[in-house]
Protein backbone atom coordinates (compact mmCIF):
# COMPACT_ATOMS: atom_id res chain seq x y z
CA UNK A 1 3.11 -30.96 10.27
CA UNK A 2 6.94 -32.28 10.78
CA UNK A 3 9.70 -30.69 10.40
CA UNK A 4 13.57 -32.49 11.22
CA UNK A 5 16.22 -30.43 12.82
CA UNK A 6 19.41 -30.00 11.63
CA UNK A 7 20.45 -32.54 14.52
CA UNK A 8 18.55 -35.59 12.75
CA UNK A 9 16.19 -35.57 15.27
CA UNK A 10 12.66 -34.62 14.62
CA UNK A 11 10.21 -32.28 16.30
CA UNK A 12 6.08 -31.68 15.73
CA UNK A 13 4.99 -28.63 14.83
CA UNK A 14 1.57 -28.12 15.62
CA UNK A 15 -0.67 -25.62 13.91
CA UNK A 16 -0.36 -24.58 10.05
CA UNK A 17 0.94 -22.46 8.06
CA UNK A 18 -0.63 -20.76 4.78
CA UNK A 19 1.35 -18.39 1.76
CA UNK A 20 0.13 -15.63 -0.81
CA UNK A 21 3.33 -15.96 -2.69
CA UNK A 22 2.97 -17.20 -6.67
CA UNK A 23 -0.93 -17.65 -6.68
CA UNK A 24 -1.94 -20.35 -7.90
CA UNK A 25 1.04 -22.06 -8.23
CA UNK A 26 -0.32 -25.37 -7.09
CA UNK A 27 -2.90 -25.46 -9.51
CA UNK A 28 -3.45 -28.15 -12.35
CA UNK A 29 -4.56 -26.32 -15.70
CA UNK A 30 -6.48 -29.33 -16.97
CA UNK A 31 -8.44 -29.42 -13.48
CA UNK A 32 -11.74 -27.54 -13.22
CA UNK A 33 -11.96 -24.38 -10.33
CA UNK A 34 -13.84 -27.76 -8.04
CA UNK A 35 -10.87 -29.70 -8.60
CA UNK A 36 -8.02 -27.62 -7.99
CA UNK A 37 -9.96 -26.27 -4.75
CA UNK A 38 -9.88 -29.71 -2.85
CA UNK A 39 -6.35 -30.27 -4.54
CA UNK A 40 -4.81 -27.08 -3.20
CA UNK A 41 -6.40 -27.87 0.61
CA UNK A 42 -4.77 -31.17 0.60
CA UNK A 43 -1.70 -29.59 -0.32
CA UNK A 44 -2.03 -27.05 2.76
CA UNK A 45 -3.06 -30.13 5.30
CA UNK A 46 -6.79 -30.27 4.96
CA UNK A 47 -8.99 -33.03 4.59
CA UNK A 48 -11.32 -33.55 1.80
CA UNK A 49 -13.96 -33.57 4.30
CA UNK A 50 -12.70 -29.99 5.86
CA UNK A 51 -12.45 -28.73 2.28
CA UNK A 52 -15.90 -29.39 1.56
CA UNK A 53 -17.14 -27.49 4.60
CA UNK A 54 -15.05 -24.58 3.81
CA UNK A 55 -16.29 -25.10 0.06
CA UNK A 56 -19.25 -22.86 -0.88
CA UNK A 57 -17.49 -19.53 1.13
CA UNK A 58 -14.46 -20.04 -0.56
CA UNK A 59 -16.12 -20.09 -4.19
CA UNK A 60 -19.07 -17.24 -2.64
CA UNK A 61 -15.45 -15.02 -2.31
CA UNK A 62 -13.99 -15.88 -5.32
CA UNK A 63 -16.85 -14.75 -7.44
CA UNK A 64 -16.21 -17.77 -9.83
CA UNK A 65 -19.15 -19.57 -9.39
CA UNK A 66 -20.16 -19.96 -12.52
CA UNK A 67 -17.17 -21.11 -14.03
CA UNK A 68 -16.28 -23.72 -10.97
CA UNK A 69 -16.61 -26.84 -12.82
CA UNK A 70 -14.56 -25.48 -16.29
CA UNK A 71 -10.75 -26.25 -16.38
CA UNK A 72 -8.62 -23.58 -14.71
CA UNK A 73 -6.95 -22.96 -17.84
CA UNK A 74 -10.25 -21.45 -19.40
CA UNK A 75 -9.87 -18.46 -16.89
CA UNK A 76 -9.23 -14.93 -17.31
CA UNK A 77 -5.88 -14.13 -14.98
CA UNK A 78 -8.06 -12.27 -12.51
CA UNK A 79 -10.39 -15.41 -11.76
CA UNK A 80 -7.28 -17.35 -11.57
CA UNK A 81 -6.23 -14.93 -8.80
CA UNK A 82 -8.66 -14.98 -6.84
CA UNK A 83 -9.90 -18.78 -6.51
CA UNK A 84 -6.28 -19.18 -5.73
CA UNK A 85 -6.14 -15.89 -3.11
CA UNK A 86 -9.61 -17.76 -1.80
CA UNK A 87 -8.16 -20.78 -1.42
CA UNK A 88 -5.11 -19.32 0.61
CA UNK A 89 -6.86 -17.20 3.02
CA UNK A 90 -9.70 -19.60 4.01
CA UNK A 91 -7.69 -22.40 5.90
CA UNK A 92 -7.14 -20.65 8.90
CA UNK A 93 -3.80 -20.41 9.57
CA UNK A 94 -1.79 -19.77 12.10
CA UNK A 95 1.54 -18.31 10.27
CA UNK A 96 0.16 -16.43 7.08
CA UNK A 97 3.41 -15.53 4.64
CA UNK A 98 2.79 -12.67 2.30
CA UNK A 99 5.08 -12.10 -0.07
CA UNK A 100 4.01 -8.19 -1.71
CA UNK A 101 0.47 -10.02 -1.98
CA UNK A 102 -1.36 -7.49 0.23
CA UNK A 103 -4.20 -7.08 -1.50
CA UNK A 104 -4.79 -8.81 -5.40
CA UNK A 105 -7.37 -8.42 -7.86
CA UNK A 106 -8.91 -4.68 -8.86
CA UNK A 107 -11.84 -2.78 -7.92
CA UNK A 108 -14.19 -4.69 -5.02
CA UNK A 109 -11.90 -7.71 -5.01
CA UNK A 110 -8.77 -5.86 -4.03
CA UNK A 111 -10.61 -4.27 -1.27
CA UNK A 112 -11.95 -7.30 0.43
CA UNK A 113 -8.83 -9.44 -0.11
CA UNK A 114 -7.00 -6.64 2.45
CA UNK A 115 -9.86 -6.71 4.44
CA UNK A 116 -9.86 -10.36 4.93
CA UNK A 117 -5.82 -10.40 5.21
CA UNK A 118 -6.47 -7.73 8.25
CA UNK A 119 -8.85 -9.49 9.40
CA UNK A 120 -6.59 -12.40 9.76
CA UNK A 121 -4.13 -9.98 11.21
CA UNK A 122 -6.70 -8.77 13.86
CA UNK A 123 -7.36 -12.58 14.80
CA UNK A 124 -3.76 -12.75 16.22
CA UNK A 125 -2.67 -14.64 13.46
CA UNK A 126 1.23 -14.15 12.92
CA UNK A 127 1.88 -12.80 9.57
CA UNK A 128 5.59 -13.03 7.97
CA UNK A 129 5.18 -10.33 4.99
CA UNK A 130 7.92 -9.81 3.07
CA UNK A 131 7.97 -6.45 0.51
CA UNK A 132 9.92 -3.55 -0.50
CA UNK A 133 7.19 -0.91 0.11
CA UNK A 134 8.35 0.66 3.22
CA UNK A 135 5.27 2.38 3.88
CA UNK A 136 3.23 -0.94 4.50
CA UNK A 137 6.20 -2.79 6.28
CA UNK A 138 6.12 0.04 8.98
CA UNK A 139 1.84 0.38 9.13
CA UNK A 140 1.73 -3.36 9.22
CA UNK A 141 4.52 -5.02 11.15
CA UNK A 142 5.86 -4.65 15.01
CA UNK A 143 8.66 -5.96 14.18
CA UNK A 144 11.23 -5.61 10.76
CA UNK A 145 14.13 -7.89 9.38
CA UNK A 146 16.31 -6.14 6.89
CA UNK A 147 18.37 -8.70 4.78
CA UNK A 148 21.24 -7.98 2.87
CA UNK A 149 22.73 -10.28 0.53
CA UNK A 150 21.56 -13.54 2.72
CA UNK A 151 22.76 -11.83 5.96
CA UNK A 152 21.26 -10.29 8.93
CA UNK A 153 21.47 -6.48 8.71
CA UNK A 154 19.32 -5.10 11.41
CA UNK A 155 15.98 -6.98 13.63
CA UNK A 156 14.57 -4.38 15.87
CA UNK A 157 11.16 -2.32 16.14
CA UNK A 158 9.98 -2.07 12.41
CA UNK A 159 10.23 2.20 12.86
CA UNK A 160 14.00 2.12 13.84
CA UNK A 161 14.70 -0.63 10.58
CA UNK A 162 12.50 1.26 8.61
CA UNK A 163 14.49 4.78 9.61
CA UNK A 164 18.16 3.05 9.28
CA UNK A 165 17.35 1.26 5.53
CA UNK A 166 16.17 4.73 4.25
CA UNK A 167 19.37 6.36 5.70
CA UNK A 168 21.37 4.41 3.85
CA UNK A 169 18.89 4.60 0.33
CA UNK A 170 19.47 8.35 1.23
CA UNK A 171 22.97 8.23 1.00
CA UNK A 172 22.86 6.26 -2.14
CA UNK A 173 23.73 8.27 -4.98
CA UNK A 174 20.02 8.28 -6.79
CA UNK A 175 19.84 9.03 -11.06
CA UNK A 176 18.58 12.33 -11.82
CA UNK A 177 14.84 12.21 -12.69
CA UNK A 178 13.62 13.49 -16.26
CA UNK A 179 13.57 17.05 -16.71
CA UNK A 180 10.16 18.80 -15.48
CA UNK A 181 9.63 19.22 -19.13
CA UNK A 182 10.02 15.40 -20.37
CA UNK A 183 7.67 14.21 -17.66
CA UNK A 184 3.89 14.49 -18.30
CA UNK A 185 2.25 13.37 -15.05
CA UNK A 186 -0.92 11.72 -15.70
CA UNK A 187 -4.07 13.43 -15.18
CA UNK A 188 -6.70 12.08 -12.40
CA UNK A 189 -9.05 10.34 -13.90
CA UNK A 190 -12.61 11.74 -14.11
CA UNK A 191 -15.12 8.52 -13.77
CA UNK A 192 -16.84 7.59 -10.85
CA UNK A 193 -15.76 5.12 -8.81
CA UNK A 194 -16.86 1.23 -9.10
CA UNK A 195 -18.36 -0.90 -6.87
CA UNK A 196 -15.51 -1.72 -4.23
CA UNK A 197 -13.00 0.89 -5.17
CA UNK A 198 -12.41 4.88 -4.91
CA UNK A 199 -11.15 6.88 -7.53
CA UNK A 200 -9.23 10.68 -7.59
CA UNK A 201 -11.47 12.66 -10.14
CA UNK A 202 -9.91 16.09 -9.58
CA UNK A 203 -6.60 18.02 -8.43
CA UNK A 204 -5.73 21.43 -7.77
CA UNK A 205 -2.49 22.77 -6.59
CA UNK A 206 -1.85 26.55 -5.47
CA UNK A 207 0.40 28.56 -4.63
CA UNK A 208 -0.49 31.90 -3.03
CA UNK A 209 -3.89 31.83 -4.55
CA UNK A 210 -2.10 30.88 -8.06
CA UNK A 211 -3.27 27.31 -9.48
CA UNK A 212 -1.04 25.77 -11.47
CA UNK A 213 1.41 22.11 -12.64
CA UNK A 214 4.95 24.03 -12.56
CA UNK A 215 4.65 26.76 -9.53
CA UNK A 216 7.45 28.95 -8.02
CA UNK A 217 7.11 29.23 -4.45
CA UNK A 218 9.30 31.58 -1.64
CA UNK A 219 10.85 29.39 1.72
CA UNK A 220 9.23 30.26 4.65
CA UNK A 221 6.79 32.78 2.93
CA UNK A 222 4.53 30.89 0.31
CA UNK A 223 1.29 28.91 1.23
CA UNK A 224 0.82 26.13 -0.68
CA UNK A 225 -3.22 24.74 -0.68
CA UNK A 226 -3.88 21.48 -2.70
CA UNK A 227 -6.98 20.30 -3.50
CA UNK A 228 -8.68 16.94 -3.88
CA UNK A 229 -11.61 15.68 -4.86
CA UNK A 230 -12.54 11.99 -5.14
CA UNK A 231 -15.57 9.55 -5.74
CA UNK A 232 -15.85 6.34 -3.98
CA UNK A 233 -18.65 3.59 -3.28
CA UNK A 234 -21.02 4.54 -0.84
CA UNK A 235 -20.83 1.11 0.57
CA UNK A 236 -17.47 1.37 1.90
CA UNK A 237 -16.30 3.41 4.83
CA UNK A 238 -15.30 7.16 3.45
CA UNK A 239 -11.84 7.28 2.37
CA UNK A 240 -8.49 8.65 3.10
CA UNK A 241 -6.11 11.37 1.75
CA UNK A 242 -2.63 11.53 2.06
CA UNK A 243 0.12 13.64 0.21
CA UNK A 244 3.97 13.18 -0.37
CA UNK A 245 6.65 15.40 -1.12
CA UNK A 246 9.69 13.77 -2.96
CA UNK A 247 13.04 16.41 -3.86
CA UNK A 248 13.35 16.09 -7.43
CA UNK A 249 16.80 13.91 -6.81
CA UNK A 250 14.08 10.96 -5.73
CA UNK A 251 14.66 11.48 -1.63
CA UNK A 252 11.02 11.16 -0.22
CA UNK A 253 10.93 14.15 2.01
CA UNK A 254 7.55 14.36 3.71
CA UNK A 255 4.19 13.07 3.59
CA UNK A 256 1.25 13.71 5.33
CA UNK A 257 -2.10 11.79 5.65
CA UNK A 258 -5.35 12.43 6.91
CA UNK A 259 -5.26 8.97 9.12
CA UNK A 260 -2.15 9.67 10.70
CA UNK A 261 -2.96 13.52 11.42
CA UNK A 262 -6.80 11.99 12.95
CA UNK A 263 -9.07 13.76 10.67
CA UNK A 264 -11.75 12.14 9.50
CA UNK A 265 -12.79 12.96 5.83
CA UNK A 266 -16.68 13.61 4.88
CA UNK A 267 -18.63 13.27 1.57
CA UNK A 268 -21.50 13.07 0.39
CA UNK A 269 -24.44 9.88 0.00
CA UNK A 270 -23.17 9.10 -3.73
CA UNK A 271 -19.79 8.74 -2.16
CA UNK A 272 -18.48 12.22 -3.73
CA UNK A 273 -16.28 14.40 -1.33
CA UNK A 274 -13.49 16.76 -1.57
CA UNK A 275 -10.62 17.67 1.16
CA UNK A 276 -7.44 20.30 1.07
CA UNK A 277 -4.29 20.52 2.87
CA UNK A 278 -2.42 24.04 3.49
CA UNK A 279 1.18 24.04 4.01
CA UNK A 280 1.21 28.00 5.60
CA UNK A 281 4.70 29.57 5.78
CA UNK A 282 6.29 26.55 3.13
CA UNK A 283 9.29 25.04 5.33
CA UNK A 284 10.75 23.51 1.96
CA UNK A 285 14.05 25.03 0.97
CA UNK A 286 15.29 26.22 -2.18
CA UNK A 287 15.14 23.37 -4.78
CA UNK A 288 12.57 21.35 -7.01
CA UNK A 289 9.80 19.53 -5.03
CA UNK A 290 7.63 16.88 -6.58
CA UNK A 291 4.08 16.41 -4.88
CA UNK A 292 1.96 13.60 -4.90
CA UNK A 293 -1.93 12.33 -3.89
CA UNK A 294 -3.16 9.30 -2.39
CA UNK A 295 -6.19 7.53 -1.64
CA UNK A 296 -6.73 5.02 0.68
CA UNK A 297 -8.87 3.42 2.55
CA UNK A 298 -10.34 4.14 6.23
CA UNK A 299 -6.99 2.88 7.54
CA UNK A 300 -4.78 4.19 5.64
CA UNK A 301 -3.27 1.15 3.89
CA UNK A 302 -4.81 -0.06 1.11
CA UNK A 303 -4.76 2.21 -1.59
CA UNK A 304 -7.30 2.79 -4.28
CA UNK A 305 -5.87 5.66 -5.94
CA UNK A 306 -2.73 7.69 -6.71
CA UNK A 307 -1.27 10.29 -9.37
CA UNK A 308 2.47 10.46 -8.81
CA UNK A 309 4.49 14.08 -9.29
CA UNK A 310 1.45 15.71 -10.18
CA UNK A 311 2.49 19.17 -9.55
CA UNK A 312 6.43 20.76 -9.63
CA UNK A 313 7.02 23.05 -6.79
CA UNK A 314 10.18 25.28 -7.66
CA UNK A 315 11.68 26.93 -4.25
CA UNK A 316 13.83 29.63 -3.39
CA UNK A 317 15.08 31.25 -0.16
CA UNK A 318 16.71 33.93 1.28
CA UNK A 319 19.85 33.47 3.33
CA UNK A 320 21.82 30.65 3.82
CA UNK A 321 20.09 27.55 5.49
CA UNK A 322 20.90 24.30 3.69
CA UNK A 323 19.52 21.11 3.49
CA UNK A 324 15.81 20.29 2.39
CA UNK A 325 13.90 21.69 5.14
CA UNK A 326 13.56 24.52 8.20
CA UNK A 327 13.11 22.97 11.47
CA UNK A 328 11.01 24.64 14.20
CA UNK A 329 13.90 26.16 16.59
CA UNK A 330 14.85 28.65 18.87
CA UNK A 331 18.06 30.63 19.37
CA UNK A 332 18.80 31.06 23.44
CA UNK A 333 21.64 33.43 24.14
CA UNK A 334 23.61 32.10 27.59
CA UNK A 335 25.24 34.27 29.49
């Protein structure tokens, strides 16, 4: 690989680099799955003779096998994805770009194309992954860019970027979400899981011992319990849980997952299991709270599952305090 400097003269580059960006995007329509495999490695630098040796794993991941040798065209969007995802991943690179492309497909696809993509990770290859998720730029990177407009806003330790891009979404005036009564959350589903994936099958919020969508809770005073219960394949290490709590203006004000906090979930051998959080003495302040449920995987990243403001807490205080939340403190009188 060459690349010419800006100064006219030119410089090697040794090594190669791969990109999830448009899928597929090198592919020929008219070409058959075989075709478009050994035309998309030659694109990326690899010899028909490296191609072939790579061959048989890259169609054994795709899951296309049967369809290999009918024009491209003749596939459902999902096949399309993943020969092309295949392709991508199996060259070995050494600089990987992602652009949002964590993980593509659905059920048992999406799972292993973010194991393989960690897997890369884990290998010391350097990834460049580009996204608006804020949540997987800070689990995934050491390091965070923020861009502006073409320019340069802030390079540092992805943590502080992450922390200074969300000060200034928070001081964004944000629209004013749909009235509690205008928004009908969408229940968890209530089918198992499918080979590959996890699903949510149940939710139960309380407050004070009293379940309910829409629940009024006291600052300080009110426990609030929720429930989950989920189904996922037996095959695959035993999920994750995490929760969020978003102020009904849209500000994200705390989440907290199962991962992070280093407790392992259980379940049973058909993949069933069930897992609560408490929240004693509820440090929310007054206001409308939001709360959502996620499941991920073993790491915490990849997420099977989610129902978004599933339950509406409704706060009030006594005295004063302002802002969202109470922190822990202590008043020390000096002399």
């Amino acid at each position: 690989m060459r690349n010419h400097a800006a100064n006219g003269r030119a410089r090697a580059v040794q090594g190669r680099i791969a990109a999830l960006l448009e899928l597929g995007a090198g592919f020929n329509p008219e070409f058959s799955g075989r075709e478009n495999v050994y035309l998309a490695g030659a694109i990326l630098g690899l010899s028909r003779a490296e191609m072939a040796e790579r061959f048989e794993a890259i169609v054994d991941f795709s899951g296309v096998r049967a369809f290999i040798d009918q024009p491209v065209k003749t596939y459902s969007s999902g096949m399309y994805v993943r020969l092309a995802f295949s392709v991508a991943t199996s060259v070995n690179p050494d600089i990987l770009v992602i652009d949002e492309a964590l993980s593509v497909g659905d059920g048992d696809f999406a799972r292993r194309s973010f194991d393989r993509i960690m897997a890369l990770k884990e290998s010391g290859v350097t990834i460049l992954f580009c996204s608006h998720s804020l949540y997987y730029v800070e689990a995934l990177c050491s390091r965070a860019l923020w861009l502006e407009q073409g320019r340069v806003r802030m390079l540092d330790n992805a943590a502080v970027v992450i922390a200074a891009y969300q000060a200034e979404l928070d001081g964004v005036a944000l629209q004013e979400l749909r009235a509690a009564e205008d928004v009908a959350p969408a229940a968890p589903p209530a089918t198992p899981a499918g080979s590959g994936s996890a699903r949510i099958v149940g939710i139960e919020v309380s407050v004070d011992g009293l379940v309910g969508r829409e629940l009024d809770a006291m600052s300080g005073e009110s426990e609030v319990t929720i429930r989950v219960r989920f189904a996922s394949d037996p095959a695959l290490p035993c999920p994750s849980l995490a929760v969020t709590v978003a102020h009904s203006g849209g500000a994200m004000v705390s989440s907290a997952g199962s991962v992070n906090d280093a407790v392992p979930l259980s379940r049973a051998a058909d993949g069933r299991g069930a897992a609560q959080i408490r929240f004693p003495a509820l440090s929310l302040l007054k206001g409308d709270y939001w709360l959502g449920v996620y499941l991920f995987c073993e790491r915490g990243l990849h997420v099977y599952d989610f129902v978004d403001r599933f339950a509406l807490l409704k706060i009030k205080q006594r005295g004063l305090a302002q802002g969202l939340v109470v922190l822990p403190h202590v008043w020390e009188p000096l002399a």
